[in-house]
Structures are given as structure tokens and as C-alpha cells.
C-alpha atoms as a PDB file:
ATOM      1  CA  UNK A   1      97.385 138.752  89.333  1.00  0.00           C
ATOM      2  CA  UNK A   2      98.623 139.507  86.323  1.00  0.00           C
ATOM      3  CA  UNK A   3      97.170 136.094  84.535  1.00  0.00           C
ATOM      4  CA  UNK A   4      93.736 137.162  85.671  1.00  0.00           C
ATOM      5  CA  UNK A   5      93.963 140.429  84.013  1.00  0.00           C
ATOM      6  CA  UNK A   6      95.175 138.963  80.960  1.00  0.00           C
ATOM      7  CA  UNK A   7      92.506 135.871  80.579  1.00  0.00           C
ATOM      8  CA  UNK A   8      90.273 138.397  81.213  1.00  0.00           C
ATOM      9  CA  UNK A   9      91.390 140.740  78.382  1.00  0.00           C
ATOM     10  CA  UNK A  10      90.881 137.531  76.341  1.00  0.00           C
ATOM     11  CA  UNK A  11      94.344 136.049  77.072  1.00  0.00           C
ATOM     12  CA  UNK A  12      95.644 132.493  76.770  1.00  0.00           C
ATOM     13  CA  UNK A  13      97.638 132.949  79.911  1.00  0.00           C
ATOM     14  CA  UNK A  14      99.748 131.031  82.080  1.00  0.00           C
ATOM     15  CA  UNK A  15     101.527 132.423  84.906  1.00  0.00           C
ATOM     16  CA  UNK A  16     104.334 129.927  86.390  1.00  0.00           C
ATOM     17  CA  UNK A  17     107.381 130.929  88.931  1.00  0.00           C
ATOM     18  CA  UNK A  18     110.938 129.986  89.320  1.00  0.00           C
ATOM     19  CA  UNK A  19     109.988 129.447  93.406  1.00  0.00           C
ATOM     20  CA  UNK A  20     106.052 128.762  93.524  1.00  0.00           C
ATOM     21  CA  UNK A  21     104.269 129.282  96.306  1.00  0.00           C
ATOM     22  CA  UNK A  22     101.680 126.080  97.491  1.00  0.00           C
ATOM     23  CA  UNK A  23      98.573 128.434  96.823  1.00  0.00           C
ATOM     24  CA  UNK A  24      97.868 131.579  95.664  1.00  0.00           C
ATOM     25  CA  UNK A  25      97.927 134.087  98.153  1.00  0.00           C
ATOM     26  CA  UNK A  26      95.149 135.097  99.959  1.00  0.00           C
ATOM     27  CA  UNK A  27      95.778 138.634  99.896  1.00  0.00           C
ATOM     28  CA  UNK A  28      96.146 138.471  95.825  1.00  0.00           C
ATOM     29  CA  UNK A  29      92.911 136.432  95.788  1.00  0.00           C
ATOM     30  CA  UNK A  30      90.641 139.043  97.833  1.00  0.00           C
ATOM     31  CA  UNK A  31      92.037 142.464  95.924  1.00  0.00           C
ATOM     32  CA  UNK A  32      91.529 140.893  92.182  1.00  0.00           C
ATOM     33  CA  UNK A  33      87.826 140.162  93.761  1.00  0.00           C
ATOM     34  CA  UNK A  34      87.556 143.468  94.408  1.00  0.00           C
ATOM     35  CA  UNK A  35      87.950 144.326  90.925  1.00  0.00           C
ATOM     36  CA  UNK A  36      85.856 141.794  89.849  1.00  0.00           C
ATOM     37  CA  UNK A  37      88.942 138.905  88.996  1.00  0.00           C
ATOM     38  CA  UNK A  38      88.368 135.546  90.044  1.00  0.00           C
ATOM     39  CA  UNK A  39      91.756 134.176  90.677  1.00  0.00           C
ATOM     40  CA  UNK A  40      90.996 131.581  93.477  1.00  0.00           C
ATOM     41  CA  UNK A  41      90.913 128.641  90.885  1.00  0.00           C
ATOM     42  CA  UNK A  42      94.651 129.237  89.918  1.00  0.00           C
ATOM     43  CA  UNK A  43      97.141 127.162  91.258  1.00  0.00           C
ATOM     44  CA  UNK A  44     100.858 128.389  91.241  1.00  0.00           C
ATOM     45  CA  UNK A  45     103.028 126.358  88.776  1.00  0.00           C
ATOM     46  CA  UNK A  46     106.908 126.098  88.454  1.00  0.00           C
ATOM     47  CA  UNK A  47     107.897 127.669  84.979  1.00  0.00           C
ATOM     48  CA  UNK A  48     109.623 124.338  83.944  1.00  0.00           C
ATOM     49  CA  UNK A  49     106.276 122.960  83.049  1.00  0.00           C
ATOM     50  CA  UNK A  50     106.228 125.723  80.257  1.00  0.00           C
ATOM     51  CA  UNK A  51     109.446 125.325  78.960  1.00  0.00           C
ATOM     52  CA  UNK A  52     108.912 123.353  75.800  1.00  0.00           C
ATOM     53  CA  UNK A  53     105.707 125.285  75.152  1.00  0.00           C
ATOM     54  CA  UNK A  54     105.451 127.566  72.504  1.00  0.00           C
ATOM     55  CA  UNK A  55     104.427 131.281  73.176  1.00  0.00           C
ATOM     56  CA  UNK A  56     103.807 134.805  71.068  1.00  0.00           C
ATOM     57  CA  UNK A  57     104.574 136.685  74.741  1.00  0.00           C
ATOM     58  CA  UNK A  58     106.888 135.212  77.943  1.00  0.00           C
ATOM     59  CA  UNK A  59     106.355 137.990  80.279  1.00  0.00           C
ATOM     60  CA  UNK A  60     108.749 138.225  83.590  1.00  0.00           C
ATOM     61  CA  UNK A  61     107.281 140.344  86.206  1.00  0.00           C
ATOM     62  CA  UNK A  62     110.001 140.848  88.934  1.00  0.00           C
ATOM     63  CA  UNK A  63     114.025 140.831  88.217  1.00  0.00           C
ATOM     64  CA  UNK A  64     114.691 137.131  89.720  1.00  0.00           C
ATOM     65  CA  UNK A  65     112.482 135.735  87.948  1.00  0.00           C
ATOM     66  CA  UNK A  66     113.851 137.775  84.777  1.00  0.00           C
ATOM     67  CA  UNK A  67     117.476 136.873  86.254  1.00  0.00           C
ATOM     68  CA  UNK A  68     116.670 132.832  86.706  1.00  0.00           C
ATOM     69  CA  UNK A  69     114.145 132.005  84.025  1.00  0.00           C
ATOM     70  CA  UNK A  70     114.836 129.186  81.960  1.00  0.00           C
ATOM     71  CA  UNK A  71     115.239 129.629  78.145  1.00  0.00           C
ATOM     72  CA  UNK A  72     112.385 128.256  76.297  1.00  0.00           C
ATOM     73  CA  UNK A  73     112.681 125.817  73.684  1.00  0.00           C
ATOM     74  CA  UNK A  74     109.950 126.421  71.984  1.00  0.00           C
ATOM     75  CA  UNK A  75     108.745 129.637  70.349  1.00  0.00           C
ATOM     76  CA  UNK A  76     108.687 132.734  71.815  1.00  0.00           C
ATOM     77  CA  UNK A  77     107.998 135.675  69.563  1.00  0.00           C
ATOM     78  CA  UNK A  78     108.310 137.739  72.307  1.00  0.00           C
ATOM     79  CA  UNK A  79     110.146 138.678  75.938  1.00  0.00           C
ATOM     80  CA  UNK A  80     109.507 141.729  77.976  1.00  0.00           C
ATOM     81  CA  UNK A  81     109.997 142.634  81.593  1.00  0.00           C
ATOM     82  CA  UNK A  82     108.457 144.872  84.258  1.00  0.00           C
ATOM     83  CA  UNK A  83     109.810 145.377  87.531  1.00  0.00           C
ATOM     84  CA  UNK A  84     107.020 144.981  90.217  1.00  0.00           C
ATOM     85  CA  UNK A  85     107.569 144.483  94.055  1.00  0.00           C
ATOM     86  CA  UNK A  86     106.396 141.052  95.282  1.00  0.00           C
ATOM     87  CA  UNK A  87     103.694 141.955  98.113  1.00  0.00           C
ATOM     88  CA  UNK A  88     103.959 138.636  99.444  1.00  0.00           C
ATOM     89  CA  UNK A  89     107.209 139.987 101.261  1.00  0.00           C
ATOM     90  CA  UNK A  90     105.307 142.661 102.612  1.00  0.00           C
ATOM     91  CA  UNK A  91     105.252 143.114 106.501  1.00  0.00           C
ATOM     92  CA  UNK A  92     102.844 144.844 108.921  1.00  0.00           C
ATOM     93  CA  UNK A  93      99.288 144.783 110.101  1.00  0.00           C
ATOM     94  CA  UNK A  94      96.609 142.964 107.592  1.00  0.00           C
ATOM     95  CA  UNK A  95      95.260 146.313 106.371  1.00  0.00           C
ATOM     96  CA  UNK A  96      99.113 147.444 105.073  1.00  0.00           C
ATOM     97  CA  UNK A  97      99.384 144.192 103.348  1.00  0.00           C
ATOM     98  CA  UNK A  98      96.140 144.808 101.322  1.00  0.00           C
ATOM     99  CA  UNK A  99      97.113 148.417 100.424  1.00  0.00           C
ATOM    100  CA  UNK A 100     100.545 147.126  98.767  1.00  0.00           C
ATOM    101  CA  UNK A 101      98.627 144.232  96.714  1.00  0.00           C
ATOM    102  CA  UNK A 102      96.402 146.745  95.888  1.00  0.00           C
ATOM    103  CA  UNK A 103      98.902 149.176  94.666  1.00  0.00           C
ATOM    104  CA  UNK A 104     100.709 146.245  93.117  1.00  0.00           C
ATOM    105  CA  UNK A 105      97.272 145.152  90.969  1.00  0.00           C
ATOM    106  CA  UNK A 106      96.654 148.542  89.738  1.00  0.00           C
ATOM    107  CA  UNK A 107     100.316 148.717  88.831  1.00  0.00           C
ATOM    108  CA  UNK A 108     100.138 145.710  86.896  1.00  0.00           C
ATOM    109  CA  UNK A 109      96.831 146.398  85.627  1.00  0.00           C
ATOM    110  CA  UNK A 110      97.930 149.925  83.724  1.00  0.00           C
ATOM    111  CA  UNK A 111     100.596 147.732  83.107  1.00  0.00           C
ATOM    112  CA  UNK A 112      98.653 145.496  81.082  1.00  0.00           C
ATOM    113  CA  UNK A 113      96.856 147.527  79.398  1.00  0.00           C
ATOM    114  CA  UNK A 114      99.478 149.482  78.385  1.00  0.00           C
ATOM    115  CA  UNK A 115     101.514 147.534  76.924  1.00  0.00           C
ATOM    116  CA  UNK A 116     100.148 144.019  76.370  1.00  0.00           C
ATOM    117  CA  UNK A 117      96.721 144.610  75.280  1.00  0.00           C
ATOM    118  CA  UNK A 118      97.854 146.536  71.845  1.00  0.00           C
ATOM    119  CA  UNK A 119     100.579 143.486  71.473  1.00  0.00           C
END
């Protein structure tokens, strides 16, 4: 979610995980529709395909991946961190699933726009 809202705040983005997932989730897919984010085309990477890459912002977005990301050996003019719950562990009924992506893609929306957009 959080590479949509930064390619479409004009971004170069990448997002990549220590443990990807096969797909992207569907639940992440349908609430960045309803906000008008196309994210079905992504395809979950591991973060070793980045490594040697050079970057102005590496952005971790839950502790274990802050925890067990790799250094990168290229540049990296910048590393920040924000804490967000996965919603993929979430359990329940469809409809509780949605709410806590939703919550989680407004959280890192204001996130991003906070924060990375005046980078």
C-alpha cells in the first residue's frame, strides 16, 4: 500500500519484504481501489533484489522488517521507520478484515504525506 501512495505522489518506489507473500493481498488490492490506487499490477519482491541499489529513502514499515533488513550497499541518503500493524494477520469475518486494511491505508497514507512527501 504504501508503494501505491508513493508512485502516485510521483515516487520512484519499490516496496520489497524480508518474507514476501506470492501475491498481493486481496484485501490491500480492493481498499487502495477504493481510494482510487491501482495496486493489482504489483508483485511482492524479497528486499535482497534491492540491496545493491542505490536509494535517497529505504523506508521500513513494521519492526521485523526494521529488525531483519539487510544493509544496503549502495546509497541510501536516508532510513526511517514507522510502526504499522500487518492486516494480513488479521482474523475474523471478511468485513473486519477490510476495516483494519482500511485503517491501516489511511494510517499509512497521513503517514505519507506527512512525512515523505516534504522529503
Amino acid at each position: 500500500m504504501a508503494e501505491g501512495f508513493a508512485q502516485k505522489a510521483g515516487w520512484q518506489a519499490f516496496s520489497a519484504g524480508t518474507k514476501p507473500e506470492t501475491e498481493i493481498n486481496p484485501f490491500a488490492i480492493k481498499v487502495m481501489a477504493e481510494v482510487g490506487i491501482d495496486i493489482s499490477h504489483q508483485k511482492p519482491q524479497p528486499v535482497e533484489e534491492y540491496i545493491m541499489e542505490d536509494f535517497d529513502l529505504v523506508a521500513t514499515v513494521c519492526d521485523n522488517a526494521r529488525e531483519s533488513c539487510p544493509v544496503f550497499s549502495g546509497e541510501c541518503e536516508n532510513i526511517i521507520h514507522h510502526s504499522f500493524i500487518d492486516p494480513a494477520i488479521t482474523t475474523g469475518n471478511n468485513e473486519n478484515k477490510l476495516e483494519v486494511f482500511r485503517k491501516v491505508r489511511d494510517e499509512i497514507r497521513e503517514w505519507i504525506e506527512k512525512h515523505l512527501i516534504s522529503t
